[in-house]
Protein backbone atom coordinates (compact mmCIF):
# COMPACT_ATOMS: atom_id res chain seq x y z
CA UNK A 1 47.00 -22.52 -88.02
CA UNK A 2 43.40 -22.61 -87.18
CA UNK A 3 42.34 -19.67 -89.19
CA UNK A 4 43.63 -21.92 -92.48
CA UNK A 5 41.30 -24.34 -92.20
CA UNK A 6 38.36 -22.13 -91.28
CA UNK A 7 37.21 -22.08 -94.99
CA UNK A 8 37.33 -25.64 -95.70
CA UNK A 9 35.31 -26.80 -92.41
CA UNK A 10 38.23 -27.45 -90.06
CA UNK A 11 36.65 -25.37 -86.76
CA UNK A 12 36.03 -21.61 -86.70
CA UNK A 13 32.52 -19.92 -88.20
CA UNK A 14 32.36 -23.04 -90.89
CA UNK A 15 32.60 -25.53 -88.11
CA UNK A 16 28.95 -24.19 -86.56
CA UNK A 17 27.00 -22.08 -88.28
CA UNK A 18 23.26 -20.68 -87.26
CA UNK A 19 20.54 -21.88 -88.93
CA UNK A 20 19.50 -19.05 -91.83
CA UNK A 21 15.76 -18.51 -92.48
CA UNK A 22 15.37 -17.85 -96.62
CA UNK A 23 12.77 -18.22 -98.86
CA UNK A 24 11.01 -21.28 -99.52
CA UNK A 25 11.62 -23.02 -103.07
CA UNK A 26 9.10 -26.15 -102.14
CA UNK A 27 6.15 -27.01 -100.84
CA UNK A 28 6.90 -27.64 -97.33
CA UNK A 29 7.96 -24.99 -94.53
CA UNK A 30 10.83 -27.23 -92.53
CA UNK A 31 11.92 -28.44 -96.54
CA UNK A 32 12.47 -24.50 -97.38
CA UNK A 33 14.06 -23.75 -93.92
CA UNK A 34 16.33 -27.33 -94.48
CA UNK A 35 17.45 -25.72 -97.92
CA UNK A 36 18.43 -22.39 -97.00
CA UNK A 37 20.49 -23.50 -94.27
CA UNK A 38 22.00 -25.62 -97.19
CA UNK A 39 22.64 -22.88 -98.96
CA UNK A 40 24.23 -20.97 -96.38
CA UNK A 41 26.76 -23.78 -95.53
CA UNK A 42 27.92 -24.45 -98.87
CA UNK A 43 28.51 -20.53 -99.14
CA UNK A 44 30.74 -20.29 -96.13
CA UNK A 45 32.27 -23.87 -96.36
CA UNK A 46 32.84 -23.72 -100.51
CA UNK A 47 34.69 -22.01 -103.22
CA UNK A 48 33.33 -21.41 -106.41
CA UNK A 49 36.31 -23.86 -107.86
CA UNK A 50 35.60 -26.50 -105.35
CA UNK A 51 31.50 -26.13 -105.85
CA UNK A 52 32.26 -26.91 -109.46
CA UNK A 53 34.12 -29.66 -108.98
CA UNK A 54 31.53 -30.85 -106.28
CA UNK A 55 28.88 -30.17 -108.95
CA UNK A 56 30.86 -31.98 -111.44
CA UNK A 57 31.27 -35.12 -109.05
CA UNK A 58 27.32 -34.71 -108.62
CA UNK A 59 26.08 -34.97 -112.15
CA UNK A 60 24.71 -31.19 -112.30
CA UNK A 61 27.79 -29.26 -114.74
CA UNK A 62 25.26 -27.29 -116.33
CA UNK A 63 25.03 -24.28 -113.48
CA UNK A 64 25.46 -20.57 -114.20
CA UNK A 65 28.75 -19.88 -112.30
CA UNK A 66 28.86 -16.06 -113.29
CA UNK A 67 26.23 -15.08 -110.76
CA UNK A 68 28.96 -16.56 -108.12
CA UNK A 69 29.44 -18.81 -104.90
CA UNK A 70 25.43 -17.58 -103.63
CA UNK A 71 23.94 -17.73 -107.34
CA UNK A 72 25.85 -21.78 -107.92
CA UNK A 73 24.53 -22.44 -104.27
CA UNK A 74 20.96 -21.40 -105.09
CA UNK A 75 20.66 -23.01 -108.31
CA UNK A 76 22.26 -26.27 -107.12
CA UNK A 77 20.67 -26.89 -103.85
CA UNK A 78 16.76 -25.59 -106.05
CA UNK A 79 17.93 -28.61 -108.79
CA UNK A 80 17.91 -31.14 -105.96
CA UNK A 81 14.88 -29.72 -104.01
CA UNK A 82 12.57 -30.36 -107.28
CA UNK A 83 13.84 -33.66 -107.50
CA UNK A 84 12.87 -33.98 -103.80
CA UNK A 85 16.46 -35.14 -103.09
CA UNK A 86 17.75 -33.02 -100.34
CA UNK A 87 18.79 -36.24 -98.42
CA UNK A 88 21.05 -37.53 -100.61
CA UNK A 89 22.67 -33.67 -101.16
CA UNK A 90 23.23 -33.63 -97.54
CA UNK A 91 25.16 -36.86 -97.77
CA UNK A 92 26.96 -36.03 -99.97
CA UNK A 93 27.97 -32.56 -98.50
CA UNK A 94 28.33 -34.72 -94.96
CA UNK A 95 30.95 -36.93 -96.54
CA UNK A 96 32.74 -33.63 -98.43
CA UNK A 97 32.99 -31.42 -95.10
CA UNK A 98 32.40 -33.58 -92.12
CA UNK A 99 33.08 -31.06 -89.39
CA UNK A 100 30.21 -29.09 -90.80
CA UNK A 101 26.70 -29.44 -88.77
CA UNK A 102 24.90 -29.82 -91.85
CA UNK A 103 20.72 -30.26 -90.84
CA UNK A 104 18.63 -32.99 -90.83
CA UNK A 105 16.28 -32.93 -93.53
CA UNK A 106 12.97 -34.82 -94.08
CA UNK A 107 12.10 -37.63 -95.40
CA UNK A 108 10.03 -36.64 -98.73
CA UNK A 109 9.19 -39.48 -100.86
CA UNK A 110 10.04 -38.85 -104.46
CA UNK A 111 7.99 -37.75 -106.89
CA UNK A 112 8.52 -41.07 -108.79
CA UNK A 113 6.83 -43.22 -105.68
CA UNK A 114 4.04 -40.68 -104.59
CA UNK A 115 2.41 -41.06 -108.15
CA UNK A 116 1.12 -44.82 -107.40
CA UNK A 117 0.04 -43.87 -104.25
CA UNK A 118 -2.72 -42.21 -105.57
CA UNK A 119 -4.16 -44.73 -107.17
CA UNK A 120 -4.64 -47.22 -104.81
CA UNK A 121 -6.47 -45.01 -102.26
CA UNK A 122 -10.24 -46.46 -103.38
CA UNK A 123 -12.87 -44.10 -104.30
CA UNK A 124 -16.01 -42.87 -102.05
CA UNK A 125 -19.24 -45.15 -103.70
CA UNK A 126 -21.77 -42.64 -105.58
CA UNK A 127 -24.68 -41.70 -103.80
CA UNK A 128 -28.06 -42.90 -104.23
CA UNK A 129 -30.59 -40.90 -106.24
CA UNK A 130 -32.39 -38.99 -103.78
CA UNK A 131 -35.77 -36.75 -104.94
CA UNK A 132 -35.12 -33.39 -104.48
CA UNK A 133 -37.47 -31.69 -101.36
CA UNK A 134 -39.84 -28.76 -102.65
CA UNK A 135 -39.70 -25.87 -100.42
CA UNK A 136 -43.57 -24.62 -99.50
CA UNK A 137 -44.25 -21.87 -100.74
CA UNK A 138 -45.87 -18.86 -98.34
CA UNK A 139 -48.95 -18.06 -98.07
CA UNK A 140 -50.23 -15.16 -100.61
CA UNK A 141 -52.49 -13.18 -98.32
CA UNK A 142 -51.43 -12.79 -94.19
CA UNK A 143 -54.22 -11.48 -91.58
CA UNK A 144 -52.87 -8.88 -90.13
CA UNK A 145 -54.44 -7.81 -86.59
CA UNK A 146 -55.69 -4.30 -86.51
CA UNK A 147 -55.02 -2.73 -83.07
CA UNK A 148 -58.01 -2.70 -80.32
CA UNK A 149 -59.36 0.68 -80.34
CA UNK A 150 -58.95 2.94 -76.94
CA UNK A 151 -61.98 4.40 -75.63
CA UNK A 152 -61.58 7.76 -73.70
CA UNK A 153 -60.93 8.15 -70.00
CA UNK A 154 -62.96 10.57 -67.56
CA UNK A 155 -59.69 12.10 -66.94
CA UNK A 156 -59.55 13.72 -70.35
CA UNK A 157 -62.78 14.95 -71.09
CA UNK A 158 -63.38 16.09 -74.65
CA UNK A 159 -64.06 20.10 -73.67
CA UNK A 160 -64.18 23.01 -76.39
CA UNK A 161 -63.53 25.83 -74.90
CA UNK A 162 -63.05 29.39 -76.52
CA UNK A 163 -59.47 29.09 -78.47
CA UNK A 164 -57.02 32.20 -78.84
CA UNK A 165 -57.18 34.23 -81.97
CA UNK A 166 -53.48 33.77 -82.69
CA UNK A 167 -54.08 29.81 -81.95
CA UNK A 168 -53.81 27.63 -85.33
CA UNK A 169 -56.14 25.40 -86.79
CA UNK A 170 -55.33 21.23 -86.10
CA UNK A 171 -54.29 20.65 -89.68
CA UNK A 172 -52.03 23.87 -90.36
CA UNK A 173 -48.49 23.13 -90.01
CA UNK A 174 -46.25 24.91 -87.41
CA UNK A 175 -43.00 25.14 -86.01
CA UNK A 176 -41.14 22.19 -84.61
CA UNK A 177 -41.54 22.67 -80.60
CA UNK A 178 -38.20 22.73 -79.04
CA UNK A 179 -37.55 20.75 -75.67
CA UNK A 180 -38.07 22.68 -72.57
CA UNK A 181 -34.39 21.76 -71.87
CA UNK A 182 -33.13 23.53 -75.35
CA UNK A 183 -31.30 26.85 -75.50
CA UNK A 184 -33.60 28.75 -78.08
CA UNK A 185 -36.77 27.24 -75.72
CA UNK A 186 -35.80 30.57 -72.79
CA UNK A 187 -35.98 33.63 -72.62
CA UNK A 188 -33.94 36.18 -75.07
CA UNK A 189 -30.71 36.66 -73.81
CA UNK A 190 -29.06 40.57 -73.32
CA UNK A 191 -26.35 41.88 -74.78
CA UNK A 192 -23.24 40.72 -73.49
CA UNK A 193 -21.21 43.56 -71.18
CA UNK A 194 -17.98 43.94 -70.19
CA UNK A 195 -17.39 44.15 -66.37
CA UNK A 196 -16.70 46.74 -64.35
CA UNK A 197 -13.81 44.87 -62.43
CA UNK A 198 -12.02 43.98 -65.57
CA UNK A 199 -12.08 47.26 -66.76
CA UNK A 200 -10.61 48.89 -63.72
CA UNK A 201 -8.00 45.88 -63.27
CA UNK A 202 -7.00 47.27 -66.88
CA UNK A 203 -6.77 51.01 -66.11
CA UNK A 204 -4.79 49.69 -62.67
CA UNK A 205 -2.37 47.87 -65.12
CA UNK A 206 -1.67 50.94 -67.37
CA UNK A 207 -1.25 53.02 -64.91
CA UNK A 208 1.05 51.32 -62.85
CA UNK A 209 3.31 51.08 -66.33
CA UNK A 210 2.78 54.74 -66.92
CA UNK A 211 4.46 54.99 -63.08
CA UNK A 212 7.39 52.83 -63.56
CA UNK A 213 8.74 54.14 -67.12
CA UNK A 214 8.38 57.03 -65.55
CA UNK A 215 10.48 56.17 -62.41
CA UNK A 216 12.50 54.44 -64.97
CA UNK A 217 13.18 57.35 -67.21
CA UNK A 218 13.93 59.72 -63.74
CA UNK A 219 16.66 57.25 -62.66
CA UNK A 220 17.95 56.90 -65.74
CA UNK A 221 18.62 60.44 -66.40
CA UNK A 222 21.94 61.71 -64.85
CA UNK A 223 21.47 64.76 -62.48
CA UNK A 224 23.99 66.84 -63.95
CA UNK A 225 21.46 67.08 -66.78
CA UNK A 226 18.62 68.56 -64.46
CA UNK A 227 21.13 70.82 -62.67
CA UNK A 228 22.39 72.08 -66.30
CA UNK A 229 18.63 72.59 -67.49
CA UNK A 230 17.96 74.42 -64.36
CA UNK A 231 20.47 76.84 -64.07
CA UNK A 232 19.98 77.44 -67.97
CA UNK A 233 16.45 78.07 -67.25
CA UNK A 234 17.06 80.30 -64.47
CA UNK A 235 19.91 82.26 -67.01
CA UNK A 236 17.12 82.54 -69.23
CA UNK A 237 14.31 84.08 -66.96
CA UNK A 238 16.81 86.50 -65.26
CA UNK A 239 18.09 87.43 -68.35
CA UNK A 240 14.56 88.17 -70.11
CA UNK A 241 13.00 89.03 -66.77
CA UNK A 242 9.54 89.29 -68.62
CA UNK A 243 7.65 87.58 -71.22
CA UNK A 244 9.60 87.04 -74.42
CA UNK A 245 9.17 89.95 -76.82
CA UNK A 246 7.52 89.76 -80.85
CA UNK A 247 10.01 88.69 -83.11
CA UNK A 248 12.45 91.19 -84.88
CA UNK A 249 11.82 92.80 -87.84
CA UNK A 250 14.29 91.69 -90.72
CA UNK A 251 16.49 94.49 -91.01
CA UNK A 252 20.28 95.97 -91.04
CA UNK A 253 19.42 96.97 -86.75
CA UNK A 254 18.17 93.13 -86.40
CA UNK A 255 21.39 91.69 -88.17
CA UNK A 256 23.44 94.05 -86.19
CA UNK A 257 21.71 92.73 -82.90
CA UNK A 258 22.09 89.41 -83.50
CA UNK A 259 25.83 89.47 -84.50
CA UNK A 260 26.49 91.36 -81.55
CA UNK A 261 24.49 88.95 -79.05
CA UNK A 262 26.10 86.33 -80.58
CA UNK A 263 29.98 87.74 -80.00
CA UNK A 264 28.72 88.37 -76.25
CA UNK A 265 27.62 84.43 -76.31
CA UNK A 266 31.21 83.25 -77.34
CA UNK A 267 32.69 85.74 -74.79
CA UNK A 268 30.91 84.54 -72.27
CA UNK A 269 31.73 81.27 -72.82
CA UNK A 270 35.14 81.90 -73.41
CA UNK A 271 35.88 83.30 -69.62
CA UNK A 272 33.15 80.73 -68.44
CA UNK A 273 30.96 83.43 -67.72
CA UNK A 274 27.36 82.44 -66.71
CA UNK A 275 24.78 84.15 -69.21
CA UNK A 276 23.63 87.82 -68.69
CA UNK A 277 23.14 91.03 -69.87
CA UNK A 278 25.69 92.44 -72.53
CA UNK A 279 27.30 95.12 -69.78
CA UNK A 280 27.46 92.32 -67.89
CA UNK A 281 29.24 89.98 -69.33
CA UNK A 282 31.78 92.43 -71.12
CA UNK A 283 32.29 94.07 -67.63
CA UNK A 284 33.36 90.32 -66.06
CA UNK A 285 34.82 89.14 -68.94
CA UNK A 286 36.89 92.22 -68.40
CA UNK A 287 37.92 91.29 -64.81
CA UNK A 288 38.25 87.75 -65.28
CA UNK A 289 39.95 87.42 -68.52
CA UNK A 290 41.76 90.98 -68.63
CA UNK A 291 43.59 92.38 -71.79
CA UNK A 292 46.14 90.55 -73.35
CA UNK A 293 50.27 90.45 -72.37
CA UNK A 294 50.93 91.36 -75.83
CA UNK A 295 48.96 94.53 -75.89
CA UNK A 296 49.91 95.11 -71.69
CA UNK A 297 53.47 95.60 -73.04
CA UNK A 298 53.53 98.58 -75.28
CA UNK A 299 51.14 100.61 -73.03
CA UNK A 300 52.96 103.41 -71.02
CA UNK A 301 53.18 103.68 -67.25
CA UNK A 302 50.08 105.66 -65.65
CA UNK A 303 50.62 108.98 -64.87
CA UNK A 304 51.28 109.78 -60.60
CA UNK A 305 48.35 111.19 -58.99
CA UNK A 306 47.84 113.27 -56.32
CA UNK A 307 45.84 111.78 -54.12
CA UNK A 308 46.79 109.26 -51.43
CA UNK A 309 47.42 105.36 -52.18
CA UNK A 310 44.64 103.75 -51.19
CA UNK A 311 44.57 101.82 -48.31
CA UNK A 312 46.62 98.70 -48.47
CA UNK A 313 44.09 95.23 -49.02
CA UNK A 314 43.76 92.68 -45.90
CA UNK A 315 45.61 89.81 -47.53
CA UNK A 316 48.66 91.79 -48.78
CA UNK A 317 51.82 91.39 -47.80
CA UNK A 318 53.23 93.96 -45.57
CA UNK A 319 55.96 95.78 -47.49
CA UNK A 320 59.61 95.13 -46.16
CA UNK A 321 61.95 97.83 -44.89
CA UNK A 322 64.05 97.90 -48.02
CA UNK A 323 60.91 97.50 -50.25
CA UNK A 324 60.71 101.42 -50.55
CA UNK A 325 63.33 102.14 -53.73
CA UNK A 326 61.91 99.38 -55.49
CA UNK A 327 58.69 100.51 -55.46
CA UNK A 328 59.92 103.71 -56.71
CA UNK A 329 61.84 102.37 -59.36
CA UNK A 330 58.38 100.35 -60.25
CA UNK A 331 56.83 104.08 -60.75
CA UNK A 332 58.53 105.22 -63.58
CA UNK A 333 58.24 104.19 -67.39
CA UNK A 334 58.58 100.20 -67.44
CA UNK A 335 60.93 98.64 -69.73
CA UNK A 336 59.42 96.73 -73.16
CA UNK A 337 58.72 93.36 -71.62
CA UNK A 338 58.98 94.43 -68.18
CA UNK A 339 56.06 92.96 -66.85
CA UNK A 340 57.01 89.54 -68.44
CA UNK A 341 57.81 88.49 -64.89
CA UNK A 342 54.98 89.60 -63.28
CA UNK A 343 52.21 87.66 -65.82
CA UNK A 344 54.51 84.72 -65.84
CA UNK A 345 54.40 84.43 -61.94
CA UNK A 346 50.07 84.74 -62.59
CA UNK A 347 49.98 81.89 -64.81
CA UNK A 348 52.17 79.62 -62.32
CA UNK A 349 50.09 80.61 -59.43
CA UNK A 350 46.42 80.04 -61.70
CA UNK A 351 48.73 76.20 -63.45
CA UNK A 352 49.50 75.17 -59.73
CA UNK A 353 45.51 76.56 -58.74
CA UNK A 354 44.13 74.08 -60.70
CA UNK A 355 46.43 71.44 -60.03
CA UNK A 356 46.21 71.47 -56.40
CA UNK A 357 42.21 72.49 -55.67
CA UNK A 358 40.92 71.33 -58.76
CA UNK A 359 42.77 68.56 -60.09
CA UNK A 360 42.05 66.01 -62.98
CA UNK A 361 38.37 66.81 -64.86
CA UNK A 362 36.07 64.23 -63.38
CA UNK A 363 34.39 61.08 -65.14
CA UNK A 364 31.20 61.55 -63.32
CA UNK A 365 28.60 64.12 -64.80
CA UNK A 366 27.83 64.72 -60.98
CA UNK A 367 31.19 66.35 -60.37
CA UNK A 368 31.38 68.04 -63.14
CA UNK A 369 29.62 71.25 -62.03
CA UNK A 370 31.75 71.32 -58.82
CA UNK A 371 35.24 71.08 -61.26
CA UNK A 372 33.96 73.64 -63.64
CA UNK A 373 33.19 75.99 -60.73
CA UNK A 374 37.18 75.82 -58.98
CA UNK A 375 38.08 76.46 -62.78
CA UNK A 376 36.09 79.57 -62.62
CA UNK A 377 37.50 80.65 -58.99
CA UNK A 378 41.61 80.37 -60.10
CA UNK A 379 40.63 82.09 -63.54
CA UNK A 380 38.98 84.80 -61.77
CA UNK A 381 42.48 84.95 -59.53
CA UNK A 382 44.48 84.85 -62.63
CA UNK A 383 43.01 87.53 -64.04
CA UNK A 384 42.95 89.93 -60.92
CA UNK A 385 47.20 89.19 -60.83
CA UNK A 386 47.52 90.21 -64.59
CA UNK A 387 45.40 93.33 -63.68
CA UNK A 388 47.76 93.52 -60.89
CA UNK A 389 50.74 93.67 -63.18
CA UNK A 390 49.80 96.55 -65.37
């Protein structure tokens, strides 16, 4: 219920409203303050319908209500304000919306009874005819004092002694004399050097960089790497075993040569062969990687010799009493594929080899020469059993 009668002045923000600071439409500063609070009231408190009416009631019909409630505010409170009639406005508005603090305005006679007023203040009387004063004029000529002359002491005797030849004459213009005090007054300055103790703080600095990108470069670098390089290197000089010779003429012998090194290069690695000579290589490649099963199978059993078996190795097995027919039996012509058995039992033995000493390949580049050299050991055992079985 309170909110209803907030617009018409009945409590709420219409009831007390703060006093609004606008622009001054008269003379006076408390008059212009006075009127904008006015204004501001009659905006909260009003509707444009009820202004109208209000306006109509007041004698004022003739206000432009399309600018709205703040336009019909302005122009009605500025109509009474040049009449100097703010008083009887605020009445007015007192007696239409008495809940509403409206302010106290002035007193400010009318324009009507300030007019007479003038005239009865009485004028100053005229001033007597006073003879203007003549300024004295100055003097056309002023003695001037000249300045006692200064006669010489006995400290400063007037001597003329023998002058230098580069010494100028009184009246011959020279060179402004600098202060004692002045930079250009000393003596030339050197060139400017660089010292020693910077200099070798700079060589210390670049060398100690040099030192730790190298240190950097050393750690960084796995050791696999060196260990390959090396034992490449070493390949190299014990393969060459002297200086390396003059290039080889072009020529059907040099094509020859160098398709035949490079077969003994894929051999090599191949059987994982370290690098060598040619009879080298093709002799270990022999013993380690052997001929193949296929070829094993259609050869023909070696012909019996005469002389005694030889003697029987250290790790054998010794042969079983009942071992003697079948070993017979194993001297005659084998069967096609009868050494199936035999190869098959070599590649277990060389599958469970590298299960069981040399397991999984490593992640780490350091273990990787170790793992690479079991691989080596149970291929060289493989291929001794498949020699074995021929």
């Amino acid at each position: 219920m309170s909110g209803a009668y907030t617009r018409f002045g009945f409590g709420g923000a219409c009831g007390k409203l703060p006093g609004v600071d606008g622009e001054g439409t008269g003379t006076s500063v408390s008059t212009a303050r006075s009127a904008a609070e006015i204004r501001g009231r009659i905006t909260a408190c009003f509707s444009l319908a009820e202004l109208r009416r209000f306006a109509e009631e007041l004698g004022v019909p003739d206000i432009p209500w399309e600018r709205g409630i703040q336009g019909a505010a302005y122009e009605l409170v500025r109509r009474f304000e040049q009449r100097r009639e703010l008083g009887p406005l605020v009445e007015r508005l007192r007696a239409a919306r008495p809940l509403v603090e409206w302010p106290d305005t002035p007193t400010v006679p009318s324009a009507a009874s300030s007019e007479p007023a003038h005239t009865d203040i009485p004028r100053p009387a005229p001033l007597p005819n006073l003879s203007p004063m003549v300024a004295p004029s100055p003097p056309l000529e002023v003695a001037t004092l000249a300045p006692p002359a200064i006669s010489p002491t006995p400290r400063t005797p007037n001597v003329t002694g023998p002058q230098p030849a580069n010494a100028r004459p009184p009246g011959a213009a020279g060179p402004a004399q600098l202060p004692a005090g002045s930079p250009r007054a000393g003596a030339p300055r050197g060139p400017r050097r660089i010292d020693s103790r910077l200099a070798l703080a700079a060589l210390g600095l670049v060398a100690a960089s040099l030192i730790v990108a190298f240190l950097i470069g050393r750690a960084s670098s796995a050791p696999g790497d060196d260990a390959a390089r090396g034992s490449a290197a070493s390949a190299s000089a014990a393969q060459k075993g002297a200086p390396p010779p003059a290039a080889r003429p072009d020529g059907v012998a040099s094509r020859a040569a160098a398709a035949i090194d490079h077969r003994i290069e894929s051999l090599a690695r191949a059987c994982e062969i370290p690098p060598g000579s040619a009879e080298d290589v093709m002799r270990r490649a022999f013993e380690r990687c052997g001929p193949s099963p296929a070829s094993a199978g259609h050869r023909t059993a070696p012909a019996q010799r005469s002389d005694p078996p030889a003697a029987q190795a250290p790790g054998a097995l010794p042969a079983s009493p009942g071992a003697g027919p079948r070993a017979a039996a194993a001297t005659g012509p084998a069967p096609a594929g009868g050494n199936a058995g035999c190869v098959g039992a070599c590649e277990r033995r060389h599958q469970a080899c590298r299960a069981t000493q040399c397991g999984k390949e490593p992640t780490q580049s350091t273990q990787y020469q170790r793992y690479q050299g079991c691989l080596s050991d149970c291929l060289e055992q493989a291929s001794k059993c498949r020699l074995g079985c021929l």
